[in-house]
N, C-alpha and C. Protein backbone atom coordinates (compact mmCIF):
# COMPACT_ATOMS: atom_id res chain seq x y z
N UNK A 1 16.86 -30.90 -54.51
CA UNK A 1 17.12 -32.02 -53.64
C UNK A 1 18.62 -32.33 -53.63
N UNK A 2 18.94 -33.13 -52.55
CA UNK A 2 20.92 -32.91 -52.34
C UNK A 2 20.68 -34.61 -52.08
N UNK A 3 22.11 -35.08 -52.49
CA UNK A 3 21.89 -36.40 -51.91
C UNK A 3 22.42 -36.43 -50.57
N UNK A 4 21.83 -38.11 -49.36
CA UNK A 4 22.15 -38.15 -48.27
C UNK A 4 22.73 -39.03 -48.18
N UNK A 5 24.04 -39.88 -47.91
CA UNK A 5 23.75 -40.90 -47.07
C UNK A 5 24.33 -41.15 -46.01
N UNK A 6 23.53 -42.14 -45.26
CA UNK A 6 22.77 -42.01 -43.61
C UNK A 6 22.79 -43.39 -43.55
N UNK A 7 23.47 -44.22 -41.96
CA UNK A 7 23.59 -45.13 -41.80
C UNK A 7 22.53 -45.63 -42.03
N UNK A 8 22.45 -47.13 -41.96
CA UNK A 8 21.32 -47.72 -42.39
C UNK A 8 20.73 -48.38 -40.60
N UNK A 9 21.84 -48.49 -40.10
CA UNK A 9 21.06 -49.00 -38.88
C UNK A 9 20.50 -47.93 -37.27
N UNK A 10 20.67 -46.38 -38.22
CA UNK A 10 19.72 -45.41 -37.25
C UNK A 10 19.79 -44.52 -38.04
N UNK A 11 19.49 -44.32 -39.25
CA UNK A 11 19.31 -43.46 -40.03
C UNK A 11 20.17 -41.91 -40.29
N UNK A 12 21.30 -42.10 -38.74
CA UNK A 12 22.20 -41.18 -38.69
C UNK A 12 22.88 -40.42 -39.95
N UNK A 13 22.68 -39.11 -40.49
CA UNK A 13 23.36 -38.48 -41.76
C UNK A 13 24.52 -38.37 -41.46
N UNK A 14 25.60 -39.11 -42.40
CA UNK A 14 26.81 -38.68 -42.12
C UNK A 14 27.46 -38.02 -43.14
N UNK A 15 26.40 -38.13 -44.78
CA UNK A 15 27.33 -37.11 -45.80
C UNK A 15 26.12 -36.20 -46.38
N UNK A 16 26.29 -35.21 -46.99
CA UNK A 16 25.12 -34.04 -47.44
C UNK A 16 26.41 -33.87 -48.73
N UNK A 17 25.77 -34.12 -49.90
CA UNK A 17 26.15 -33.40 -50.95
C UNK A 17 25.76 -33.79 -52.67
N UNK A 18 26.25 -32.71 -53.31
CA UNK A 18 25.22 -32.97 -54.54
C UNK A 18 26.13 -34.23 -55.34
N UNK A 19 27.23 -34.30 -55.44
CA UNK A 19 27.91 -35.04 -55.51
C UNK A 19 27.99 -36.08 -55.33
N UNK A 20 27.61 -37.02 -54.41
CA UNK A 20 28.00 -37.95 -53.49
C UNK A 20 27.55 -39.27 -54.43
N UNK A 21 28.14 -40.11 -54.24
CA UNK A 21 27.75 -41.81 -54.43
C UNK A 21 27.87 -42.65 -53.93
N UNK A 22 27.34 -43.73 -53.53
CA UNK A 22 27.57 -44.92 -52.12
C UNK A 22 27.11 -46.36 -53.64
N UNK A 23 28.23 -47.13 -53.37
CA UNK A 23 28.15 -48.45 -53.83
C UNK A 23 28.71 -49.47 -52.96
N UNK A 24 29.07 -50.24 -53.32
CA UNK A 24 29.50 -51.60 -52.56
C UNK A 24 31.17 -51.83 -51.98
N UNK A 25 31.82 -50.52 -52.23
CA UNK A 25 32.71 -50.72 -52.29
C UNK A 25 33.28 -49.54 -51.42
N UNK A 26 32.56 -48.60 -51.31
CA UNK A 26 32.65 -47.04 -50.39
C UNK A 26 31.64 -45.47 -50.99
N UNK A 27 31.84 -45.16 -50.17
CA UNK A 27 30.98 -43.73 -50.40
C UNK A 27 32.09 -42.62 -50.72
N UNK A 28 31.81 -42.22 -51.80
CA UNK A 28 32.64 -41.13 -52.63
C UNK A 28 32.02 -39.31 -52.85
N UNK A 29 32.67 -38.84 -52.82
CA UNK A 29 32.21 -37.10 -53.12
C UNK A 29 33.59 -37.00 -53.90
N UNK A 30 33.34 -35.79 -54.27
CA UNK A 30 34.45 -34.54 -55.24
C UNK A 30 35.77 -35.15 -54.25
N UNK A 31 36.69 -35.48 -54.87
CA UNK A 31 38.34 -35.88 -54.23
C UNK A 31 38.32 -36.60 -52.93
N UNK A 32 37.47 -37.38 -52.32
CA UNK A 32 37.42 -38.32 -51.19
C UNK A 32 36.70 -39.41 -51.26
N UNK A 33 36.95 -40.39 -50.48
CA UNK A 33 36.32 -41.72 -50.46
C UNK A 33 35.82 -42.12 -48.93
N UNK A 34 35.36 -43.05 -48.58
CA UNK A 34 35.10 -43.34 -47.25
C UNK A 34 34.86 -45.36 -47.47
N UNK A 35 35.67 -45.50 -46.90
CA UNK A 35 35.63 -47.01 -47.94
C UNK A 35 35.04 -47.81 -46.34
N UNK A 36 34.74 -47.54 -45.18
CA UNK A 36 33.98 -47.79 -43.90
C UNK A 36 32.84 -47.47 -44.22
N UNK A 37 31.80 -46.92 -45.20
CA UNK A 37 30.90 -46.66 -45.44
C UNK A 37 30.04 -47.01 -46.70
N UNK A 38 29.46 -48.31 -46.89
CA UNK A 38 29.28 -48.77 -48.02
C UNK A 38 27.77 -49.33 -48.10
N UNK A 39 27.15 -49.94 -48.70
CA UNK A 39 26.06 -50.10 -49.11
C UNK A 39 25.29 -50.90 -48.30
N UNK A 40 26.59 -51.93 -47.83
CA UNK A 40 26.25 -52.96 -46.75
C UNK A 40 26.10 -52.16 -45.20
N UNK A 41 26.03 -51.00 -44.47
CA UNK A 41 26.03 -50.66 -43.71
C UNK A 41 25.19 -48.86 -44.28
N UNK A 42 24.94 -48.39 -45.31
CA UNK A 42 24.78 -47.18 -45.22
C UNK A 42 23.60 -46.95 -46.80
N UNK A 43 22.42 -46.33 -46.96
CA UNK A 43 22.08 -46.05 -47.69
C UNK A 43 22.05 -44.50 -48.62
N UNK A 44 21.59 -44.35 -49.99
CA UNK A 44 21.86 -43.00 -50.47
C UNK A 44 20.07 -42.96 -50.82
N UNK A 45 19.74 -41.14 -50.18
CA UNK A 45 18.47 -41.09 -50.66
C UNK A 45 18.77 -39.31 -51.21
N UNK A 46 17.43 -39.03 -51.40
CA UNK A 46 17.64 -37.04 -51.69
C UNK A 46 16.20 -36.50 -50.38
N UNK A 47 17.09 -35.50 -50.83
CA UNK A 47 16.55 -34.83 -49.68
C UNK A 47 16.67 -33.16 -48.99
N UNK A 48 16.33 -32.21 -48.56
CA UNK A 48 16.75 -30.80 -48.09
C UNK A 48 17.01 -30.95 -46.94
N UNK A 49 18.74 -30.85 -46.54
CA UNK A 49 18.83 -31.34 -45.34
C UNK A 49 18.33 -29.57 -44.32
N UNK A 50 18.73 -29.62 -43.39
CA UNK A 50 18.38 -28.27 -42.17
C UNK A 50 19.60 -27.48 -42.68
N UNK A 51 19.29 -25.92 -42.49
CA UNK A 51 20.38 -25.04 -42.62
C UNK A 51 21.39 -25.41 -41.79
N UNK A 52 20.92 -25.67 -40.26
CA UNK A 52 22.08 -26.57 -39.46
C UNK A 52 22.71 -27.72 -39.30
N UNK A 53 22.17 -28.17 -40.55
CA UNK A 53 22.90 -29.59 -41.07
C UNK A 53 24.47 -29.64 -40.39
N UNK A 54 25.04 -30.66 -39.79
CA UNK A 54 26.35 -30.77 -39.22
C UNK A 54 26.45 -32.46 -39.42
N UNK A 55 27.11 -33.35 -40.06
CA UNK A 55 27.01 -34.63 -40.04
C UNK A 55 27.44 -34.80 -38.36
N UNK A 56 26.27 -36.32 -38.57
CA UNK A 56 26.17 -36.78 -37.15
C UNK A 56 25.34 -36.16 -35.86
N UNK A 57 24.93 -35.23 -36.59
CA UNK A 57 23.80 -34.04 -35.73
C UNK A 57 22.43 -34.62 -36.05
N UNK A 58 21.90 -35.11 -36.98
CA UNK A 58 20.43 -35.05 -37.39
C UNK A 58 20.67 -36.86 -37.74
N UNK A 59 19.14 -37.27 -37.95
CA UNK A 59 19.01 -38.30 -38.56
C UNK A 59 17.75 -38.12 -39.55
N UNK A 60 17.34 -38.83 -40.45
CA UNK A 60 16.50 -38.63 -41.31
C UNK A 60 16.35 -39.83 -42.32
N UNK A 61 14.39 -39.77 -42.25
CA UNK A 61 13.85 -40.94 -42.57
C UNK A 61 13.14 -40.92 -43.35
N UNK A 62 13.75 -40.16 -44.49
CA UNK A 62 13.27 -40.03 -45.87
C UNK A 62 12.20 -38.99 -45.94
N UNK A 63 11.40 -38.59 -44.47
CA UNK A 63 10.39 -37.40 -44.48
C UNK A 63 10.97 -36.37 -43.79
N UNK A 64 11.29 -36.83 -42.27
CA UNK A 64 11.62 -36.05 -41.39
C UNK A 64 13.00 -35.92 -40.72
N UNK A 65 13.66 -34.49 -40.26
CA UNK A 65 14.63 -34.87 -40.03
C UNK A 65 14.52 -34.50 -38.60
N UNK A 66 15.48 -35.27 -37.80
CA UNK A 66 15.39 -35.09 -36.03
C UNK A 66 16.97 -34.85 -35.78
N UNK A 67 17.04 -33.97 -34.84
CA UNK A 67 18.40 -33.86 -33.84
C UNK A 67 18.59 -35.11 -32.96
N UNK A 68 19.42 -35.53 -33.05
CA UNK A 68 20.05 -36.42 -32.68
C UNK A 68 21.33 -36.41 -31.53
N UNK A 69 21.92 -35.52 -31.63
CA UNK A 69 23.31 -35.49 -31.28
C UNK A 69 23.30 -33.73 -31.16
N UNK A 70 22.51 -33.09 -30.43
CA UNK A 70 22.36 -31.56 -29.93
C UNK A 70 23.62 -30.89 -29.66
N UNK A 71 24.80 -31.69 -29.37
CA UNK A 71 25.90 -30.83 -29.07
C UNK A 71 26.89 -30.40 -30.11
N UNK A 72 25.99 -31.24 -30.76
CA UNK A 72 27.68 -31.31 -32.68
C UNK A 72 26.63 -29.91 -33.12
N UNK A 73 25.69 -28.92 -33.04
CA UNK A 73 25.32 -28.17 -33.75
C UNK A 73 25.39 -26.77 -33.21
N UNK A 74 25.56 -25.89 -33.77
CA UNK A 74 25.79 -24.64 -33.27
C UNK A 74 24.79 -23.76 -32.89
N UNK A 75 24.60 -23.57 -32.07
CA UNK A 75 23.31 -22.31 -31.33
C UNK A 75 23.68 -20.93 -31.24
N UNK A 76 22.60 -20.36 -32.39
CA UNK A 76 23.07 -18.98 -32.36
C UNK A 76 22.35 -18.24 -31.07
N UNK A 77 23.62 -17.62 -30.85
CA UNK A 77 23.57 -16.82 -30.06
C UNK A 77 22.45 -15.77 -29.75
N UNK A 78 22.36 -15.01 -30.64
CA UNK A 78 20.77 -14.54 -30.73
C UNK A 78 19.93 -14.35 -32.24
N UNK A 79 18.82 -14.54 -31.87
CA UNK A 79 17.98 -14.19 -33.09
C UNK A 79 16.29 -12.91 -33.21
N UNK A 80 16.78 -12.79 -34.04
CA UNK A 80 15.71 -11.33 -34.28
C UNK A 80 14.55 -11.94 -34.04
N UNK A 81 13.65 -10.53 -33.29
CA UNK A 81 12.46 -10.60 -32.90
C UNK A 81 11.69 -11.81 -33.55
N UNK A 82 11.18 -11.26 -34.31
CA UNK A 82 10.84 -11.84 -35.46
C UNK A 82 10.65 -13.33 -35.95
N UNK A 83 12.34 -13.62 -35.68
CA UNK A 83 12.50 -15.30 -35.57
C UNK A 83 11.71 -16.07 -34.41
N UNK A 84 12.62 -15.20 -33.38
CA UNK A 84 11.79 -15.67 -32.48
C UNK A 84 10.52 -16.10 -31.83
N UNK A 85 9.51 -15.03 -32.53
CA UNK A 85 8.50 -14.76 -32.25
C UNK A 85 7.03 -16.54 -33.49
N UNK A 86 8.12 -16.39 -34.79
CA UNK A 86 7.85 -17.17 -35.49
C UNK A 86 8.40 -18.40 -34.85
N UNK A 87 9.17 -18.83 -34.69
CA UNK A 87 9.82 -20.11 -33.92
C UNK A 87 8.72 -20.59 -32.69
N UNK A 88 8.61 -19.38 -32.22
CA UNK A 88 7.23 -19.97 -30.87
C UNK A 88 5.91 -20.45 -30.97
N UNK A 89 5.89 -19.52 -32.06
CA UNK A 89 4.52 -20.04 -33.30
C UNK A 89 4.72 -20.95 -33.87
N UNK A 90 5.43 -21.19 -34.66
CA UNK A 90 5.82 -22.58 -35.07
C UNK A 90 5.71 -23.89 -34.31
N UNK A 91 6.24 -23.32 -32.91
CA UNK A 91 6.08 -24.42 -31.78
C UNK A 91 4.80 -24.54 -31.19
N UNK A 92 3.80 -23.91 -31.34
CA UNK A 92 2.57 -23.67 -30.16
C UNK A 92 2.91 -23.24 -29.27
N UNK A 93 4.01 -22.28 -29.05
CA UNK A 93 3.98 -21.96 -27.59
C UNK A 93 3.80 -19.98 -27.80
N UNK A 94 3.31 -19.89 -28.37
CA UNK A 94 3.45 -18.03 -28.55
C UNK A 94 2.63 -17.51 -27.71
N UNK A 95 1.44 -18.09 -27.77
CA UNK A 95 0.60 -17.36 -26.66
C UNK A 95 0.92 -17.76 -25.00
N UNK A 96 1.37 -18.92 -24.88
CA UNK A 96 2.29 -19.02 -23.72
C UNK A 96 3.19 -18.15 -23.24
N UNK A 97 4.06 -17.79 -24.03
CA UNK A 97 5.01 -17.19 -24.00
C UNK A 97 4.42 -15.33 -23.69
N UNK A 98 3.78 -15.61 -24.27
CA UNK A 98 3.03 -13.92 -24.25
C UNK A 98 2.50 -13.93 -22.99
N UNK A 99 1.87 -15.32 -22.60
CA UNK A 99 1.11 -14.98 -20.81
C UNK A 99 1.73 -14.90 -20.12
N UNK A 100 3.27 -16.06 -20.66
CA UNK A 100 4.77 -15.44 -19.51
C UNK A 100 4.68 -14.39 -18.68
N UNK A 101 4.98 -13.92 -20.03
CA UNK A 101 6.02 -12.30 -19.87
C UNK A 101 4.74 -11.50 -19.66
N UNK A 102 3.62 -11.54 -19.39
CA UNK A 102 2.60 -10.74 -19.02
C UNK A 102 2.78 -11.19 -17.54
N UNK A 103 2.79 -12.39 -17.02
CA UNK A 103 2.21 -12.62 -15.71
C UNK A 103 3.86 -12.78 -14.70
N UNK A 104 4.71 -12.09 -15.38
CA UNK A 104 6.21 -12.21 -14.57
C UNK A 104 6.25 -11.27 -14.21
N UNK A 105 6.80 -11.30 -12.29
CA UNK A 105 6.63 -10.68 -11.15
C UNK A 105 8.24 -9.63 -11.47
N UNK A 106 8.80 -10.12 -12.35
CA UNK A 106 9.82 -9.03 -12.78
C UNK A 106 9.08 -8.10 -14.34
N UNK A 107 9.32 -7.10 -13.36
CA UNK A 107 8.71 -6.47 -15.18
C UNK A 107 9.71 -5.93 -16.00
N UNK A 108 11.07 -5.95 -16.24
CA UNK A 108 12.10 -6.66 -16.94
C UNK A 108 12.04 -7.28 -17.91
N UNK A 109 11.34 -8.60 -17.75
CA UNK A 109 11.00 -9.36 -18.48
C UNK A 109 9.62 -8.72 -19.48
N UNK A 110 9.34 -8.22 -18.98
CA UNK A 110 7.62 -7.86 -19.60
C UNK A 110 8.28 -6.53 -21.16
N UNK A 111 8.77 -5.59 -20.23
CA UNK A 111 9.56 -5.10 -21.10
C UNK A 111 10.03 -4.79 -22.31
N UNK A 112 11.03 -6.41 -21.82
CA UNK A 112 12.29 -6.81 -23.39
C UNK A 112 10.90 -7.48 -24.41
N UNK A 113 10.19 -8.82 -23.73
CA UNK A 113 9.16 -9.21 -24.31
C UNK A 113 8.63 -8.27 -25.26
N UNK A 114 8.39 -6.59 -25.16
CA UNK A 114 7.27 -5.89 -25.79
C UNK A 114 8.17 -5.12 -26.84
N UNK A 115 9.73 -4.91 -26.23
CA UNK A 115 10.84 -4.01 -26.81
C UNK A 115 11.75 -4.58 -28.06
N UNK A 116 12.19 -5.35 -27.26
CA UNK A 116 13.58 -6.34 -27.64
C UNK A 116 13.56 -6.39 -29.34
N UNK A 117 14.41 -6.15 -30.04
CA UNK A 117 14.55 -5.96 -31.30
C UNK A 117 15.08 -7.19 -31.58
N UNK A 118 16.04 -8.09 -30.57
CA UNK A 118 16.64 -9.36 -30.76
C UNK A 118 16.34 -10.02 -29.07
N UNK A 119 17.11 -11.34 -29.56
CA UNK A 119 16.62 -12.10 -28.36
C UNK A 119 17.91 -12.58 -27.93
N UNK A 120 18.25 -12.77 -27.26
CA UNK A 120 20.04 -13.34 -26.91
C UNK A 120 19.41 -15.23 -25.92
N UNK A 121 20.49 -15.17 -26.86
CA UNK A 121 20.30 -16.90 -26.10
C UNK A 121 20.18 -16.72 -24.23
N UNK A 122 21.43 -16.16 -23.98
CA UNK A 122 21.94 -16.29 -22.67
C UNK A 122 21.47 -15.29 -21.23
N UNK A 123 20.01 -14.90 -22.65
CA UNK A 123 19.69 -13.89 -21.12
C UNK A 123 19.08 -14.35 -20.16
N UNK A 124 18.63 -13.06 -19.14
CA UNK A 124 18.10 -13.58 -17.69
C UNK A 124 16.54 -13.57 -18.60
N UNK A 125 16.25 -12.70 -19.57
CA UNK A 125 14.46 -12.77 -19.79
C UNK A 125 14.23 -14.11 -20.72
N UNK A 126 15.07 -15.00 -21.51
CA UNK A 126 14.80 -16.19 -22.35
C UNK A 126 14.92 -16.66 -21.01
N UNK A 127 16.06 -17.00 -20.29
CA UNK A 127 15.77 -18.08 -18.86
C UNK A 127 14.61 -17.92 -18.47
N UNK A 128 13.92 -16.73 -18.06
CA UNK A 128 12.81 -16.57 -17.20
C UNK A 128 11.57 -17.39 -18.19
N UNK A 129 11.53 -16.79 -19.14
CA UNK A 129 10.59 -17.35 -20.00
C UNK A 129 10.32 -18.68 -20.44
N UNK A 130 11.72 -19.08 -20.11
CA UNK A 130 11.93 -20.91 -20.78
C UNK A 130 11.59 -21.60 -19.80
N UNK A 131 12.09 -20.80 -18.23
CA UNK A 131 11.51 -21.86 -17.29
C UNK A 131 10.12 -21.78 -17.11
N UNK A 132 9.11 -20.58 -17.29
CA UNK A 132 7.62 -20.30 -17.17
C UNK A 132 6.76 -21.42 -17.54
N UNK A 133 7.64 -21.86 -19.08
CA UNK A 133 7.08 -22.78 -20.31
C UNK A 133 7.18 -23.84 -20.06
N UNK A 134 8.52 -24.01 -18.80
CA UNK A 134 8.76 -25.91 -18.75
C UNK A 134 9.79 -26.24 -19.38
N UNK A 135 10.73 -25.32 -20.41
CA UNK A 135 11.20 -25.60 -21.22
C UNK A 135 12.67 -25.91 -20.81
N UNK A 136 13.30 -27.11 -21.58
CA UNK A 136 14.64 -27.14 -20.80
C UNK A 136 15.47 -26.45 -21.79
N UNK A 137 17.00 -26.96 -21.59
CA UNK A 137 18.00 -25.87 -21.69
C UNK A 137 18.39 -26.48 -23.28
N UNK A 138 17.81 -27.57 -23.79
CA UNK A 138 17.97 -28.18 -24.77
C UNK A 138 16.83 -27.99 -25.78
N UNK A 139 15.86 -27.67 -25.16
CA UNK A 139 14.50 -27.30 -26.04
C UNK A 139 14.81 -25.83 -26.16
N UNK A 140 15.37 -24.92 -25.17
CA UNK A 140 15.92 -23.49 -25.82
C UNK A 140 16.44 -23.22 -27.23
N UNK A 141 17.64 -24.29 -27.01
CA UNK A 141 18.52 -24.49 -27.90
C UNK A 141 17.92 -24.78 -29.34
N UNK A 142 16.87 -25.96 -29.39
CA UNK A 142 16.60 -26.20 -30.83
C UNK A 142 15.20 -24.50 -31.10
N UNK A 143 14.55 -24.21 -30.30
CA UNK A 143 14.16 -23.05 -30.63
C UNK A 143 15.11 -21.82 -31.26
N UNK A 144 15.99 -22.26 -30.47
CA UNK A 144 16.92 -20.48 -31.16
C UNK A 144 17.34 -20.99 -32.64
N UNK A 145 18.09 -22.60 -32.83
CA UNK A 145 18.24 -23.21 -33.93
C UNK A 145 17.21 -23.00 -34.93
N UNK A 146 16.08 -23.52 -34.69
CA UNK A 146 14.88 -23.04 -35.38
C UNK A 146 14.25 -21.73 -36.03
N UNK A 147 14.46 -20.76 -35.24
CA UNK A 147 14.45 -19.55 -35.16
C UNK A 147 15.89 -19.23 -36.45
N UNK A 148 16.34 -19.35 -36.29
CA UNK A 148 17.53 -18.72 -36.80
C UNK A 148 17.34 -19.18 -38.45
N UNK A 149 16.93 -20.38 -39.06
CA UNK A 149 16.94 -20.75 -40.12
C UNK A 149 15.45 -19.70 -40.89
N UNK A 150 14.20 -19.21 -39.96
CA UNK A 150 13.56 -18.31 -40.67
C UNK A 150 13.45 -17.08 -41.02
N UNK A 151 13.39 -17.02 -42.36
CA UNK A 151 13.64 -15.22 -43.40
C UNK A 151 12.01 -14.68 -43.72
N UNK A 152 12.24 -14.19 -43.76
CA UNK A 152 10.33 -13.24 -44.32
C UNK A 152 10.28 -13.30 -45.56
């Protein structure tokens, strides 16, 4: 467990570390202080933050953590089959995704779907597929995010 602390009035994470301490007077780590950030405005809990942890990206409420702020975090570019394939599962959408790329009038798409060793954020077959699903350009995004943090 790492300590957090996360405003108190939206639960916003603004520090991740093992280090850290928040009293009445400022929030401290290894050689820094934050003396705008104190007990009266900010609490300290523990916790495993996301591999894409970025302060000011996530918020978290002692169970769960949520994106918040989608643009402070980095979207990989692509992720292996694999991830991908687990990320959709993860989401409920795999067998969706499979009727996609079965029932798309480009067979292109059908293809990479059966081939593709990786998945690239920016292709024409994730567009095709994301729009099939409904999915917007921000729900892509935390999928590939998602995707990217799972190992076998």
């Amino acid at each position: 467990m790492t300590n957090i602390i996360k405003r108190s009035a939206d639960n916003v994470v603004i520090y991740v570390g093992d280090d850290l301490t928040l009293d009445h007077t400022a929030a401290r780590g290894a050689g820094w202080q934050d003396f705008n950030t104190t007990t009266a405005n900010a609490s300290l809990v523990t916790g495993t933050p996301p591999a894409t942890w970025v302060g000011g990206a996530y918020s978290f409420d002692g169970t769960t953590w949520t994106i918040v702020n989608q643009a402070l975090i980095r979207v990989p570019q692509s992720v292996s089959r694999a991830q991908a394939l687990a990320a959709l599962s993860n989401a409920g959408l795999l067998t969706q995704a499979q009727n996609a790329a079965s029932a798309s009038t480009n067979p292109l798409v059908l293809i990479f779907w059966n081939n593709a060793q990786t998945f690239e954020r920016n292709s024409s077959t994730v567009a095709t597929l994301g729009g099939a699903l409904g999915l917007t350009d921000v729900q892509i995004d935390s999928l590939f995010i998602a995707a990217s943090t799972i190992t076998a």
